[in-house]
Protein backbone atom coordinates (compact mmCIF):
# COMPACT_ATOMS: atom_id res chain seq x y z
CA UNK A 1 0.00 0.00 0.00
CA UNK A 2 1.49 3.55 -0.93
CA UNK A 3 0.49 6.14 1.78
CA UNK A 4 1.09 9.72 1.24
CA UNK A 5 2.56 12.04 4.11
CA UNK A 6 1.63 15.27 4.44
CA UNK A 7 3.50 16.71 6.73
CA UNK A 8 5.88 19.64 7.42
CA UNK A 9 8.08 18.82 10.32
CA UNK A 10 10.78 16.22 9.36
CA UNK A 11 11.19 15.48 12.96
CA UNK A 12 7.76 13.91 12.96
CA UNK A 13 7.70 12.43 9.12
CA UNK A 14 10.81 10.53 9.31
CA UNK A 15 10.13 8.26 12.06
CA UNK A 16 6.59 7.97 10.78
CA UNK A 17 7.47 7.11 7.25
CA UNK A 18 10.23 4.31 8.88
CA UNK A 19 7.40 2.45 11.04
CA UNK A 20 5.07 2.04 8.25
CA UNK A 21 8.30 1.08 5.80
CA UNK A 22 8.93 -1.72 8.29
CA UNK A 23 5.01 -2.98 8.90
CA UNK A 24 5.60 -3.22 5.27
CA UNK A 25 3.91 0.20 3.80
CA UNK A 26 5.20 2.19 0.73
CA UNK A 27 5.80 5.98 1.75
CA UNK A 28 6.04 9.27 0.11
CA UNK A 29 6.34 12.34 2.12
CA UNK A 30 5.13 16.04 0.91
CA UNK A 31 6.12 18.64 3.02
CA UNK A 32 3.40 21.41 2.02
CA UNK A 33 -0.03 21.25 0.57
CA UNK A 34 1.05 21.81 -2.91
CA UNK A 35 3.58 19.29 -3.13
CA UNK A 36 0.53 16.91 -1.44
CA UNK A 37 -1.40 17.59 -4.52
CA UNK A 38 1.38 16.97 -7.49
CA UNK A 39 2.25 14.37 -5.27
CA UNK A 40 -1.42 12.28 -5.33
CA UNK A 41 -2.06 9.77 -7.58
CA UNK A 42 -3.54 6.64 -9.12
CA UNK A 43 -1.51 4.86 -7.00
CA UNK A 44 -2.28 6.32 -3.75
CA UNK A 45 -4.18 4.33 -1.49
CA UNK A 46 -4.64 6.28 2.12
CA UNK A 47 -3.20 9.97 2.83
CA UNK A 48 -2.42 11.00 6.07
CA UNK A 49 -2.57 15.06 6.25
CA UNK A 50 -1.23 17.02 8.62
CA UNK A 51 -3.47 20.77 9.29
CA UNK A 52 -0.63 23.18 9.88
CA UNK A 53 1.07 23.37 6.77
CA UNK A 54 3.42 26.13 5.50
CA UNK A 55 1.51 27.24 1.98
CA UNK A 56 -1.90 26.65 2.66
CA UNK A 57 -4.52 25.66 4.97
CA UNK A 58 -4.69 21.12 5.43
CA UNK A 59 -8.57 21.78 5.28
CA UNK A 60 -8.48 23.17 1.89
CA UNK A 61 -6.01 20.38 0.94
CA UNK A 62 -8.32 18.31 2.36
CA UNK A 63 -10.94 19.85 -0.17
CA UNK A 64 -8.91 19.71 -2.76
CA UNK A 65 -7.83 16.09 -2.53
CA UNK A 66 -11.23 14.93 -2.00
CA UNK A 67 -12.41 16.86 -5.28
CA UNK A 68 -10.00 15.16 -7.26
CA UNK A 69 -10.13 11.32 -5.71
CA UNK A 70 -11.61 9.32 -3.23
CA UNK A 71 -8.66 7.94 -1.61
CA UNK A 72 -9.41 7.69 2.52
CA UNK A 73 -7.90 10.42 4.02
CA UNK A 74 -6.67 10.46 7.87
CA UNK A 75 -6.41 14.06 9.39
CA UNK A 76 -3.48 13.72 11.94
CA UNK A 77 -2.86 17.20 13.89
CA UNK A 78 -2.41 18.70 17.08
CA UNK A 79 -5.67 20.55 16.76
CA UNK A 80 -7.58 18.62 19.72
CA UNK A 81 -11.11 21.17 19.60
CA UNK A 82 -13.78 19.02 18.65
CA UNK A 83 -14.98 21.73 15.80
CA UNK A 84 -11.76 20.85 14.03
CA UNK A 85 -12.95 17.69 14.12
CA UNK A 86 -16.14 18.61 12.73
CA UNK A 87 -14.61 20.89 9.90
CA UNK A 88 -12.27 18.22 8.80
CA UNK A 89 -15.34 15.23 8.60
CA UNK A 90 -16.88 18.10 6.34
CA UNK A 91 -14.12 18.92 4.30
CA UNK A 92 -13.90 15.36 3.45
CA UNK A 93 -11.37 13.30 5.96
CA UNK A 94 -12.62 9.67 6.96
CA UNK A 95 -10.95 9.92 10.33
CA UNK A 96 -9.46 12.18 12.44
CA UNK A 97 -6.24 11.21 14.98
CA UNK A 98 -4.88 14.11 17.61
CA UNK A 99 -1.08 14.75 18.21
CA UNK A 100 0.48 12.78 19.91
CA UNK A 101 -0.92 9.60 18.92
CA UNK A 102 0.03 6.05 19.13
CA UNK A 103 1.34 4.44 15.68
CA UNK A 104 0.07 1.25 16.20
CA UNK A 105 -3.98 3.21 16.78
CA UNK A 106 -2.83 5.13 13.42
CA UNK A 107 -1.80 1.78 11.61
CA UNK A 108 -5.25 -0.19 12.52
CA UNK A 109 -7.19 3.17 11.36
CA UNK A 110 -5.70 3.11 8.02
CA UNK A 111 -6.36 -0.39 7.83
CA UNK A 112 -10.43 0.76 8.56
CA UNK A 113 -10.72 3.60 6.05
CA UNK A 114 -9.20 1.65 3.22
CA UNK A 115 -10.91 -1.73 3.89
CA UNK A 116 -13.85 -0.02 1.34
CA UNK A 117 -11.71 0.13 -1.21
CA UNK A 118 -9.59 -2.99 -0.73
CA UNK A 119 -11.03 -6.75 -1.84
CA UNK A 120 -11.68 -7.99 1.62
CA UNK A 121 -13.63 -11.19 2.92
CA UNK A 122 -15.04 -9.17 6.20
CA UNK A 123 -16.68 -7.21 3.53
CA UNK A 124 -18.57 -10.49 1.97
CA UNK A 125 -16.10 -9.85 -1.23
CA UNK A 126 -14.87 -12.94 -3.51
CA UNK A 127 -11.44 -12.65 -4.05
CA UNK A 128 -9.54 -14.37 -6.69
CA UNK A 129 -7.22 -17.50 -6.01
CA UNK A 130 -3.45 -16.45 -5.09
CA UNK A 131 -0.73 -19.13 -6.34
CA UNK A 132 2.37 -18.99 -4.12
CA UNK A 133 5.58 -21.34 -4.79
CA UNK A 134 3.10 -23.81 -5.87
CA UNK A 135 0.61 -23.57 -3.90
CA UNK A 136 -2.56 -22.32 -4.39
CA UNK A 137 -5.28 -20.85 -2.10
CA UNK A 138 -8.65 -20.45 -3.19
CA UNK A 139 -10.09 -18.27 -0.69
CA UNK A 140 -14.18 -18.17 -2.00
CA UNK A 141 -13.50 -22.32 -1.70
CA UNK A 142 -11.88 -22.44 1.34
CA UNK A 143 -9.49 -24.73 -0.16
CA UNK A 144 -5.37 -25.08 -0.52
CA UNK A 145 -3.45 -27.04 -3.04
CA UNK A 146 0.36 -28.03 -2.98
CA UNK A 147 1.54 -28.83 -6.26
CA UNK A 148 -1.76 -29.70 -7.39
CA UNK A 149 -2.30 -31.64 -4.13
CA UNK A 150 -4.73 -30.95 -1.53
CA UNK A 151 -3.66 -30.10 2.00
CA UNK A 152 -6.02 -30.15 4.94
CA UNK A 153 -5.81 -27.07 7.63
CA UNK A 154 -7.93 -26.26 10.00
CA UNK A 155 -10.24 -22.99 10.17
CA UNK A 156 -8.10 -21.23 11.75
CA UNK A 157 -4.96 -22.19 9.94
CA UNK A 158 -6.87 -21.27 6.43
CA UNK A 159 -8.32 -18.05 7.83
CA UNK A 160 -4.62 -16.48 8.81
CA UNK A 161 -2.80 -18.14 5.50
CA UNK A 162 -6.04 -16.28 3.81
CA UNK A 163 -5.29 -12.89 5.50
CA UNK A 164 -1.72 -13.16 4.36
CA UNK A 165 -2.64 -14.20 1.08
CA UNK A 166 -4.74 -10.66 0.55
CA UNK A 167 -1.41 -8.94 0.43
CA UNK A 168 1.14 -11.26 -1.12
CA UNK A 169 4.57 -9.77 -0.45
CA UNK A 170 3.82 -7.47 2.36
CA UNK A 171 4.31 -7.72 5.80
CA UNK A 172 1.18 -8.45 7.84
CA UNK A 173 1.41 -6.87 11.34
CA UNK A 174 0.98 -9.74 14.21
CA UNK A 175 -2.07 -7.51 15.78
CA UNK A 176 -3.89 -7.20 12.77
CA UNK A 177 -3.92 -11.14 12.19
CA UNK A 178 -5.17 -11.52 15.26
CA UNK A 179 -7.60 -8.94 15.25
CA UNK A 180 -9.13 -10.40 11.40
CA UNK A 181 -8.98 -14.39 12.63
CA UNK A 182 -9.56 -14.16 15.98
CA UNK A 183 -11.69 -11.07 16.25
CA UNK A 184 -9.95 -9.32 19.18
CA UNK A 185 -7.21 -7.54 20.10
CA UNK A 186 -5.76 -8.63 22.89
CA UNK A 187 -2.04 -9.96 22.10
CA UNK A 188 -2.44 -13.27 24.55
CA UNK A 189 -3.22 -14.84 20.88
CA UNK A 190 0.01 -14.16 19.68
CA UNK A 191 1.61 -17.62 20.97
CA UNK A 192 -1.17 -19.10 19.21
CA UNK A 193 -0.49 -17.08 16.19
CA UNK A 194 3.16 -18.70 16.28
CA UNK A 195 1.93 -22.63 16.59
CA UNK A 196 -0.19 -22.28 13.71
CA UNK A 197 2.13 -20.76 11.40
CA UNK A 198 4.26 -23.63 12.06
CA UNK A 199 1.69 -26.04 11.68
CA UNK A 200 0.83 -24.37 8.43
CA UNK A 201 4.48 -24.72 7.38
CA UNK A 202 4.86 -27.90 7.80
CA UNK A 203 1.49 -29.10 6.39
CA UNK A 204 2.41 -27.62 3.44
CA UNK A 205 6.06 -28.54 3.15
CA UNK A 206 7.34 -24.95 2.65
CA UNK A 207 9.14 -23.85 5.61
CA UNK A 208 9.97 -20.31 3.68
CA UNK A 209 6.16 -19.44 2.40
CA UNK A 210 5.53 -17.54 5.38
CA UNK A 211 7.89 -15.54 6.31
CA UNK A 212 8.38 -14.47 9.72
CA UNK A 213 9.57 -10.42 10.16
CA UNK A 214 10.81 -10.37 13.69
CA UNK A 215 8.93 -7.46 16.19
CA UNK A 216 6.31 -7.06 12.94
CA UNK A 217 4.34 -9.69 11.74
CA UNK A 218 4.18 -12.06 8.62
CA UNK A 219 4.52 -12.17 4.57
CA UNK A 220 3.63 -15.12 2.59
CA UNK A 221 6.47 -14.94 0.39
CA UNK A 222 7.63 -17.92 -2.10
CA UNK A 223 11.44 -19.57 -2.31
């Protein structure tokens, strides 16, 4: 997923733009409203916009990014008054996080605004099968091939190598796993997390498909 930055103070961007590299994000970073706007794109998928930039009010960016796509926008600022709030819902945001604010909260909200746009099962949408190092996973079937064979998981072993499958390539934070399989967040699952991804491993012979990125989560990678 490519996120835009809109922020000013390179103090704040940097470490923002590394967290999201490492739970396996794409980044670009514009540090005033008009570079946000040459900076948009096809490609963008979420926008996080800081209010207090140099050039221009980030409502009116706001504005004019939601005139010109409908890519989910996060407001992130220090602006705590609940009528900022209010102006930046109207000007078009989908949510709205104050300064300071906990990555991991910003993380799961971009993960709600674009779930809309995104092909996602919670959303009762089909997806496509996804062929991996040989094997396949047929996610409307509920079904997983190995070289043509079939291999048997359980629910919950099929559910998480399903998640992972959404996003071939990209790391898959522990929490949200949990949060999409199991339905919670509390992080007592995360042992549990571990034994099945071994299990999974082993039932289907590929000790590399899922890759483990240590302190983040998972990718279902192939070799």
């Amino acid at each position: 997923m490519r996120i835009l930055i809109v922020e000013d103070d390179e103090r704040v961007a940097a470490p923002l733009a590394a967290y999201l590299h490492q739970a396996g994000y794409t980044t670009v970073r514009a540090a005033d409203g008009a570079s946000a706007l040459e900076a948009l794109g096809p490609d963008t998928e979420a926008v996080l916009l800081d209010l207090g930039l140099p050039d221009m009010d980030g409502l009116d960016v706001c504005r004019r990014i939601r005139g010109l796509s409908d890519v989910p926008i996060i407001v992130a600022t220090a602006r705590s008054h609940v009528d900022e709030r209010i102006r930046g819902l109207h000007a078009g945001a989908d949510d709205f996080l104050v300064k300071p604010y906990d990555v991991r909260e910003l993380v799961a909200r971009i993960e709600a605004v674009t779930r809309r746009t995104r092909g996602r099962l919670d959303d009762g949408e089909a997806l496509p099968g996804v062929t991996v190092d040989g094997v396949h996973i047929d996610v409307r079937a509920r079904s997983v091939t190995a070289d043509g064979a079939p291999v048997e998981l359980t629910p919950k072993e099929f559910d998480i190598l399903a998640v992972l499958a959404r996003y071939p390539g990209v790391v898959v934070p522990r929490d949200r796993i949990i949060r999409e399989v199991w339905g919670t967040d509390w992080s007592g699952f995360s042992r549990s997390l571990e034994v099945h991804v071994g299990s999974i491993r082993r039932k289907l012979d590929r000790q590399s498909l899922v890759a483990t990125v240590r302190g983040v989560g998972y990718r279902l990678t192939g070799g």
